[in-house]
Every structure is written in C-alpha cells, then in structure tokens.
Protein backbone atom coordinates (compact mmCIF):
# COMPACT_ATOMS: atom_id res chain seq x y z
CA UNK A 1 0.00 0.00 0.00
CA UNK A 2 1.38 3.55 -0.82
CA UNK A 3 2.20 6.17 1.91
CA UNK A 4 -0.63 8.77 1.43
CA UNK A 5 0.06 11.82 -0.36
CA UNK A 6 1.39 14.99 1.27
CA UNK A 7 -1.19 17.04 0.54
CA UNK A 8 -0.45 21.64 0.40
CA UNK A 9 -1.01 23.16 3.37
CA UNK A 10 -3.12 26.19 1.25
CA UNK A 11 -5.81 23.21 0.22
CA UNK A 12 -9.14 23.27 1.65
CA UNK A 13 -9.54 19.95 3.56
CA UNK A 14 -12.61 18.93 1.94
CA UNK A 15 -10.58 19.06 -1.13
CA UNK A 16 -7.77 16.62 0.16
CA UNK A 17 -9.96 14.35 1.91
CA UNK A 18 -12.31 14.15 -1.22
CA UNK A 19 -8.74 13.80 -3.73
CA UNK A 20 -7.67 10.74 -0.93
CA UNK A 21 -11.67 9.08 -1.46
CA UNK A 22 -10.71 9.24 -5.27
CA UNK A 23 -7.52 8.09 -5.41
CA UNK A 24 -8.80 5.05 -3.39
CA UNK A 25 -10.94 4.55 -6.05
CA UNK A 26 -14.07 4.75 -4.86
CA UNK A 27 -16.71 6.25 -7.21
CA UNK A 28 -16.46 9.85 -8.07
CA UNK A 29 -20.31 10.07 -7.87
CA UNK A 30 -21.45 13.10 -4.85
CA UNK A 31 -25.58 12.36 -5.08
CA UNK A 32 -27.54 14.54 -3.44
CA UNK A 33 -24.45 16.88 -2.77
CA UNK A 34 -24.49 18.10 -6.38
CA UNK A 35 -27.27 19.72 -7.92
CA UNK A 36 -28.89 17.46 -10.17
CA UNK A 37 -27.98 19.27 -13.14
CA UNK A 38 -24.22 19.43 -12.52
CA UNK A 39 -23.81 15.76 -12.89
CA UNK A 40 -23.98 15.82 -16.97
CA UNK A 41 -22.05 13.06 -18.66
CA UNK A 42 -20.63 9.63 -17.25
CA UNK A 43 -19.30 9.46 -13.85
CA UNK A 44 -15.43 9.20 -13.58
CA UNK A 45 -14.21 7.20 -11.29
CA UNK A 46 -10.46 9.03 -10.76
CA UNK A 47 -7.92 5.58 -10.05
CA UNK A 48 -4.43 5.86 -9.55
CA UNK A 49 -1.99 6.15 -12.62
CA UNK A 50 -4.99 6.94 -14.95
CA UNK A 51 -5.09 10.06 -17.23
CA UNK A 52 -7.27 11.69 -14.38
CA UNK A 53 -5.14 10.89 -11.54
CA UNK A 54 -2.51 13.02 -13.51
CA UNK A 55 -5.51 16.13 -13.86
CA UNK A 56 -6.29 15.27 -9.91
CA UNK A 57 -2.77 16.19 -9.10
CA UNK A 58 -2.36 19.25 -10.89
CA UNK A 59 -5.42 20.46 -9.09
CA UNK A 60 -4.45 19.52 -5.78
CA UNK A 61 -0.78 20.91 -5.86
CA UNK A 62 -0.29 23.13 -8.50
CA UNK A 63 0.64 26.26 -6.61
CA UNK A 64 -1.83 28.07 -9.48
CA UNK A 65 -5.07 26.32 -7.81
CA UNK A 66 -3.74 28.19 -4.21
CA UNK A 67 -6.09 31.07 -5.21
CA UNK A 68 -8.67 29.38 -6.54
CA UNK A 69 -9.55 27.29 -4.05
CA UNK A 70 -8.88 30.16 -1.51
CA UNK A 71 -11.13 32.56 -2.99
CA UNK A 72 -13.61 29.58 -4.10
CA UNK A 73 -13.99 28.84 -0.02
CA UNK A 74 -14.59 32.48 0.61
CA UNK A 75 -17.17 32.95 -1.73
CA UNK A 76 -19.10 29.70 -0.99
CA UNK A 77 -18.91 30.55 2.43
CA UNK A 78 -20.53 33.62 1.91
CA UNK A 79 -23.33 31.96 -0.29
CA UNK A 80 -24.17 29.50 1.83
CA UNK A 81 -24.80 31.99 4.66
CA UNK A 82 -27.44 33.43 2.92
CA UNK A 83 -28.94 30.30 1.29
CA UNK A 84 -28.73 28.20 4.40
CA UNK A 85 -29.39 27.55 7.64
CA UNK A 86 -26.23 27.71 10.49
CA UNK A 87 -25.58 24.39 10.98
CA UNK A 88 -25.98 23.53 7.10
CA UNK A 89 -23.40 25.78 6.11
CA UNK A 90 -20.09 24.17 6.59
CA UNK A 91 -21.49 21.35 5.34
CA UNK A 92 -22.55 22.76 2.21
CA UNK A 93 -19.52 24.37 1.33
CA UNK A 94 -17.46 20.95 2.01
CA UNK A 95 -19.68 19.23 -0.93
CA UNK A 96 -20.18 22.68 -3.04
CA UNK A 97 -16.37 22.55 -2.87
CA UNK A 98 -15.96 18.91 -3.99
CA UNK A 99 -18.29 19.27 -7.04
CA UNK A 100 -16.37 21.85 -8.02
CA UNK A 101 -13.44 19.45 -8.28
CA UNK A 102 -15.58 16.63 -9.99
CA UNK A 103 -16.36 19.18 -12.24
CA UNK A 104 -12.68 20.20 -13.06
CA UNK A 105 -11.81 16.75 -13.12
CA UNK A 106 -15.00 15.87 -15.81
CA UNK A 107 -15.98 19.25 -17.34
CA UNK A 108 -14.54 18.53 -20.60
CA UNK A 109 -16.83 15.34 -21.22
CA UNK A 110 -19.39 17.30 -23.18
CA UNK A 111 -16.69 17.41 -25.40
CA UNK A 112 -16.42 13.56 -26.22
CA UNK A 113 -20.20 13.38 -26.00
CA UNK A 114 -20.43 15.74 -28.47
CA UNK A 115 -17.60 15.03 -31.08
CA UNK A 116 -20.03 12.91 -33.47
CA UNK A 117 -22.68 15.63 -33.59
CA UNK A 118 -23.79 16.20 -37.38
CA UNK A 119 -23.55 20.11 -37.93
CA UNK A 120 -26.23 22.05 -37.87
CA UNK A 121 -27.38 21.85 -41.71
CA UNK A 122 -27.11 18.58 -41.23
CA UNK A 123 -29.16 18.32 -37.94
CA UNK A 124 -32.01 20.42 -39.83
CA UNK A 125 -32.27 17.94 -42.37
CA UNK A 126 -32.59 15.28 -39.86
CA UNK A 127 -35.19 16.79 -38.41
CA UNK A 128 -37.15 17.83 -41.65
CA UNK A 129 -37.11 14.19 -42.51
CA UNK A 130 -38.27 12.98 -39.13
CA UNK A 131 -41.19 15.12 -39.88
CA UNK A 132 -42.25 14.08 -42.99
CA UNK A 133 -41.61 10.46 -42.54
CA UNK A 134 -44.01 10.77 -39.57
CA UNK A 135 -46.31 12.35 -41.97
CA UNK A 136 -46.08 9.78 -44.66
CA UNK A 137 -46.82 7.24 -42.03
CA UNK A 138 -49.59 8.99 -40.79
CA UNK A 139 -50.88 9.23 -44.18
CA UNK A 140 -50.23 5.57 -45.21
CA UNK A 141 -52.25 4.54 -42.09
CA UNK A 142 -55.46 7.29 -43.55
CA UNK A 143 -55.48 5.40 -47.01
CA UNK A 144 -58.47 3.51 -47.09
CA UNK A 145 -57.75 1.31 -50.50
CA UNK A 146 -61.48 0.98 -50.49
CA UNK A 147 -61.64 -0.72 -53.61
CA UNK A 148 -59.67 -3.86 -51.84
CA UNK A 149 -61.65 -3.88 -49.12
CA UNK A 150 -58.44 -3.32 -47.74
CA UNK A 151 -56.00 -0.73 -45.33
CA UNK A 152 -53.05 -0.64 -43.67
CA UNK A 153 -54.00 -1.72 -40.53
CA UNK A 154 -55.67 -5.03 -41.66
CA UNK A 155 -51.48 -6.01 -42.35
CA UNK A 156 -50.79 -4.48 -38.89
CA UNK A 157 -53.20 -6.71 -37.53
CA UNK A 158 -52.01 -10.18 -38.87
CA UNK A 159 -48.97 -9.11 -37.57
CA UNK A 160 -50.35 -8.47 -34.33
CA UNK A 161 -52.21 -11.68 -34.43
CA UNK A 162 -48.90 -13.59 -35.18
CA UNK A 163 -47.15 -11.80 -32.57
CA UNK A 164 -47.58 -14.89 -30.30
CA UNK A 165 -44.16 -16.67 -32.45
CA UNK A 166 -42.46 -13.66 -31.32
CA UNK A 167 -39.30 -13.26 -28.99
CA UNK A 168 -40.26 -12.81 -25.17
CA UNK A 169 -38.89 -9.08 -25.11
CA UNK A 170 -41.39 -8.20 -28.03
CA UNK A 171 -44.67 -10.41 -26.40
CA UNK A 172 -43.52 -8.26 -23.20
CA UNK A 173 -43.98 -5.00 -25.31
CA UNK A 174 -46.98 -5.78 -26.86
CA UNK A 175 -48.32 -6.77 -23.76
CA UNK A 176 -47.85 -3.53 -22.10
CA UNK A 177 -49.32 -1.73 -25.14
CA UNK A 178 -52.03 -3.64 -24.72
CA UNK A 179 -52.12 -3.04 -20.70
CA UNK A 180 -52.09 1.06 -21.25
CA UNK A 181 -55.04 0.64 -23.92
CA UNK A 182 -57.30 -1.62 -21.67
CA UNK A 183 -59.44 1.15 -20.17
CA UNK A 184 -60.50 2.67 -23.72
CA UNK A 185 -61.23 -0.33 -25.63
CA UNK A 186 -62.94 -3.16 -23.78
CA UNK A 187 -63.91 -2.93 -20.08
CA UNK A 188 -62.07 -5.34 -17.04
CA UNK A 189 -61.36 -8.55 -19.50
CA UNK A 190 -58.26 -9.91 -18.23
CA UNK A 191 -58.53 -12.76 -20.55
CA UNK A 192 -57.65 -10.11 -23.57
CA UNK A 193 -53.99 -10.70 -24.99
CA UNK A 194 -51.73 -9.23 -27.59
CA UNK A 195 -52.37 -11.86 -29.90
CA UNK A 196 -56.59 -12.06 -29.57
CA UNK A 197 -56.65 -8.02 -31.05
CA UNK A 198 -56.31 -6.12 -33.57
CA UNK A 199 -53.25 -3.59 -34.28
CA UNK A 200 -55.46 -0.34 -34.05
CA UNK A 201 -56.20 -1.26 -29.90
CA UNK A 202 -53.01 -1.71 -29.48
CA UNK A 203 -51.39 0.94 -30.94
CA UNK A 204 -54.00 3.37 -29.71
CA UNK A 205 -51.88 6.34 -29.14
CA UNK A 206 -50.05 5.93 -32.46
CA UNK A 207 -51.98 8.05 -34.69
CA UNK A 208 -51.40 11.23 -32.07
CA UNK A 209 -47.21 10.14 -31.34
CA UNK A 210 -46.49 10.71 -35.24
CA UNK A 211 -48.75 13.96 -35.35
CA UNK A 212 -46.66 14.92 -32.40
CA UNK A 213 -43.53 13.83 -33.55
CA UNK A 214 -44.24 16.04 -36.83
CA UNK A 215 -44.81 18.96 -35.25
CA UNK A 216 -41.86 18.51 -32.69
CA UNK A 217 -39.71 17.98 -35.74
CA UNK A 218 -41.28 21.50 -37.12
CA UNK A 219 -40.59 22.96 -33.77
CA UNK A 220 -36.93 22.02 -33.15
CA UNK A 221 -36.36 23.84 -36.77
CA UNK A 222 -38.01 26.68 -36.50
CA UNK A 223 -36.44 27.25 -32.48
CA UNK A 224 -33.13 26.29 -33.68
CA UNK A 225 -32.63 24.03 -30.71
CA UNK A 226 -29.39 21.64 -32.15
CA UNK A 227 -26.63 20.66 -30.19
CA UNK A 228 -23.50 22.83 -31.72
CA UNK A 229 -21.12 20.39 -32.23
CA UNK A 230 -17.42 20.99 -30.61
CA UNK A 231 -14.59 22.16 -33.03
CA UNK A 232 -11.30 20.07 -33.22
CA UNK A 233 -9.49 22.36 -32.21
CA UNK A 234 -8.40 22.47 -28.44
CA UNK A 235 -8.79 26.00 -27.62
CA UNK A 236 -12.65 25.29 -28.57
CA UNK A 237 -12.69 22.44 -26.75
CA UNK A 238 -11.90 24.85 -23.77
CA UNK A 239 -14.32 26.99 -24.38
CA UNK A 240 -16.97 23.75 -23.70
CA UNK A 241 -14.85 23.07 -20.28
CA UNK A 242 -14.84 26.68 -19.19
CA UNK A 243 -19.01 26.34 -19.61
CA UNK A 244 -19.34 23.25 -17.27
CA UNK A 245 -17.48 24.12 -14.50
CA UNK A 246 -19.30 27.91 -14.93
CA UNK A 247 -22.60 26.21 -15.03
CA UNK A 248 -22.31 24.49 -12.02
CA UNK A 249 -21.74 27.37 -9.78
CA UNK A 250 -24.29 29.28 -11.72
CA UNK A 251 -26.16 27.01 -9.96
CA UNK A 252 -25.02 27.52 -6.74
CA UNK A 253 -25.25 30.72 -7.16
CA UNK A 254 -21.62 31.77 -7.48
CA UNK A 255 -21.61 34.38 -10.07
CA UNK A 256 -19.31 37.16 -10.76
CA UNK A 257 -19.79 40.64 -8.92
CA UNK A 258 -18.09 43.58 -9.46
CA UNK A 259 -16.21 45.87 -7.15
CA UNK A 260 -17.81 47.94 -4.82
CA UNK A 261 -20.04 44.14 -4.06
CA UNK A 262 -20.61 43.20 -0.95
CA UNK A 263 -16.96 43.01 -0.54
CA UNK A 264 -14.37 43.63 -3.02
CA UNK A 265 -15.22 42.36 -6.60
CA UNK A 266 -15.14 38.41 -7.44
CA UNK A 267 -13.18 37.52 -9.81
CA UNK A 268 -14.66 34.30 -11.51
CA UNK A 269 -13.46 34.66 -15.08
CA UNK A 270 -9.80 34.29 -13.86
CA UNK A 271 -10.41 31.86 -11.38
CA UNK A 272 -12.48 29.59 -14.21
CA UNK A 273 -8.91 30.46 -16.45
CA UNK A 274 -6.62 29.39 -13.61
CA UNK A 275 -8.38 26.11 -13.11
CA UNK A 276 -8.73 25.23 -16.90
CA UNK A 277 -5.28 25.85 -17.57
CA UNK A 278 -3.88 24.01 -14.98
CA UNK A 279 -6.34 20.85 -15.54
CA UNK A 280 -6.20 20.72 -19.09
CA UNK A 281 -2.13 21.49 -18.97
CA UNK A 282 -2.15 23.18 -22.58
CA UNK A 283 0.32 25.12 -23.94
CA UNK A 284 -2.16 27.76 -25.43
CA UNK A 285 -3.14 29.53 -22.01
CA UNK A 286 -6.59 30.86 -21.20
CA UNK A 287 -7.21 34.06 -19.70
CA UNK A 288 -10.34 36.06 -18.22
CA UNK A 289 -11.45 37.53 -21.34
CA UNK A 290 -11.26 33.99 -23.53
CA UNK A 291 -13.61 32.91 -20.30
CA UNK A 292 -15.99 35.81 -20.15
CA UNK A 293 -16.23 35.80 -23.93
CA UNK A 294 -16.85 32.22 -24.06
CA UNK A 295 -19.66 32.67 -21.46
CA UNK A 296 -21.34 35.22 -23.16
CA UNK A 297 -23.27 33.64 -25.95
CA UNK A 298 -25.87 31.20 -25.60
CA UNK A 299 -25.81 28.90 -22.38
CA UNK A 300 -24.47 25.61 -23.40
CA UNK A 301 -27.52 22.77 -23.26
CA UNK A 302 -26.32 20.39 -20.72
CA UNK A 303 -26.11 16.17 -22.08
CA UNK A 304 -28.60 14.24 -20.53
C-alpha cells in the first residue's frame, strides 16, 4: 500500500480528503451533494496512474489552484450563509467545494459526448425528414384502399395476431401496449392478450405520437434548438470546459460581482482560467477575457 500523499497546506480539507476518497478509487459520484444538473455526462471514477489521476494532481498541488480554491472557499462561504441555515453551512460548502473538483476533473466530457454531432445543416435535415416520414406514415395509415376492401392496418393486424411466435422481449412489449389501452377499448377482461386483437387497440396512441412527432420535428427547426457540435481544435474544446465548470456554480449561485459588491469584486473569469489551464495542462493559455467571452453567448444545453 502507498504512503498517502502529502497534501499543500493552502488546500481546503474537503478538497484533500475528497482527492484521498478518489484516489482510493471509490466512485467519483457526490448524489444529493451536487445539484442534479451538474452531474452531466458519465461518472469518472479518478484511479491511480490513470489520465485523471494526472488532472487530480495538478489540481491539488499546482501552486496556481492556491487562489482558486482560496477565494472559491470564501465565496461559498458567503453563499451559503445566505442560502442556508447555520448548521448547514459548513457542510454545504465541504460538498459545493468537492463538485467543483468533480467538475474540473470531468468538465470537458461534453466534449467527447459531443464530437459525433452532425452540424447544424445537417441536424435540420434530420429533423425535416423525421417530420415528414411521420407524416407519410400517418398518411399511409389514412389510405383507405377501399376498392380492396383493404388498409393498412388489416397487415398491422395479422402481424399483431402472429405476434404470439415472437421473442419474449417483443410479447412483453406488446403486452404492455395492450395493458395502457385496456381502459379505452374493452372494459375489465383480463382474458384479452396481444395476440386475440387487432393492431389499431393496441397501438392506440399511435396516430397522435407521429402527429406529435411532426410537429416537434417542425418545432426544433423553427427554435433552432441543435446541439453545436465541438470544433477540433483544443482551444474550442476549452471553451466547452470553461461552460461546465461555470454552469455548475451558476447554480449555486456563485456568479461574478463587481467591485464595490458586498466586498471587493469576485473575480470568476480568472479563477475559471486558472483552473482550466492548470487541468487541461495546454500550452495555449486561457485568460479572463477567452472565459468571459466564451460565457457570453448562448448557455451551453447540458447532455442528458
């Protein structure tokens, strides 16, 4: 077993002990402590001699992180005294200070999540043929083929008939259609089964999913709501870390404030710089404006 590491006098305690839980490699995962929306992305577990142990280290002793994490505790402090109750705020500061390194340690996975994005011509095209596919469904399933005697859901329904041959996982589906249609179409039978009715019962809600999926497709074009997808280049790639880490004390509520504040002025920009440059060790240094400009566009849509 390795000696446990000697940790800088100038780090918060919360920070070492939390480093020492990681480096054990127990899960990086805070629950309740984080807000729910600060936990985007997978959870890292941090191990020793992995790529993150080397980012956990930098963090923890890089003499740059002695003001950030000094003026971070400050600042929380002073938050939580407003937001919470006595006894809760020590407490809260210990976990608002560990997010904040789980999110220095992880802030840059939007990145990975988002390197196969299609560009945004490309994402409107998706979404205009989402919406008329679900139309041409929808209309498919409206032609009557009188003349036959004949319409689409009579093929629906032999298949739904025949669905008895089919794999457990797809008998399971169709039986929960049919459990969520019960009420509408036949009253208390509990001898009724996937296989005894027709496709249209089943698929009840079908004919109002495609009109909705239509007009969500028309909605996400005309709102513009697409995932921008990250640039190769690592100074972008930043730019997406610098957004995480700000989101998550956005929602804490640490913001920045100018002088004459409550005390002197918070400097959040730099502090966001400081900690991106030391965790993502590049050689092309961030500074407070990169960070402020790259915070004031459009908020950055968290991955769910």
């Amino acid at each position: 077993m390795t000696d446990a590491p000697a940790w800088p006098e100038w780090l918060p305690p919360a920070i070492a002990e939390y480093a020492e839980h990681l480096l054990a490699g127990r899960t990086a995962q805070l629950g309740f402590e984080l807000p729910l929306d600060a936990l985007s992305g997978p959870v890292v577990s941090v191990v020793a001699g992995s790529k993150g142990c080397g980012r956990l280290h930098r963090l923890t002793h890089d003499p740059r992180m002695k003001r950030a994490w000094s003026d971070f505790l400050c600042e929380m402090r002073q938050v939580a005294t407003v937001r919470c109750a006595p006894e809760r705020i020590e407490p809260a500061v210990r976990a608002w200070l560990r997010g904040y390194l789980l999110k220095a340690l992880t802030g840059d996975i939007a990145a990975d999540l988002l390197a196969g994005t299609p560009n945004l011509n490309e994402q409107r095209e998706m979404a205009e043929r989402i919406g008329a596919l679900a139309r041409e469904v929808l209309g498919l399933l409206d032609d009557p083929c009188a003349c036959h005697r004949f319409t689409p859901w009579n093929l629906l329904d032999a298949g739904a008939r025949s669905a008895r041959a089919a794999p457990a996982g797809v008998q399971h589906l169709f039986q929960e259609f049919v459990a969520a249609s019960r009420d509408r179409y036949w009253s208390g039978s509990d001898t009724a089964t996937f296989w005894s009715l027709g496709a249209r019962p089943i698929l009840g809600d079908l004919r109002e999913m495609l009109g909705a999926l239509a007009n969500l497709a028309d909605w996400s074009i005309a709102g513009e709501s697409f995932e921008r997808a990250p640039s190769k280049i690592a100074r972008f790639n930043a730019s997406i870390y610098v957004r995480e880490i700000n989101h998550y004390l956005a929602g804490l509520g640490i913001v920045p404030r100018p002088d004459r504040g409550r005390e002197k002025g918070f400097p959040l920009h730099q502090l966001i710089a400081i900690t991106a440059n030391v965790a993502l060790s590049s050689s092309r240094k961030l500074n407070a404006d990169f960070v402020r400009r790259h915070l004031a566009g459009r908020p950055r849509k968290i991955p769910s």
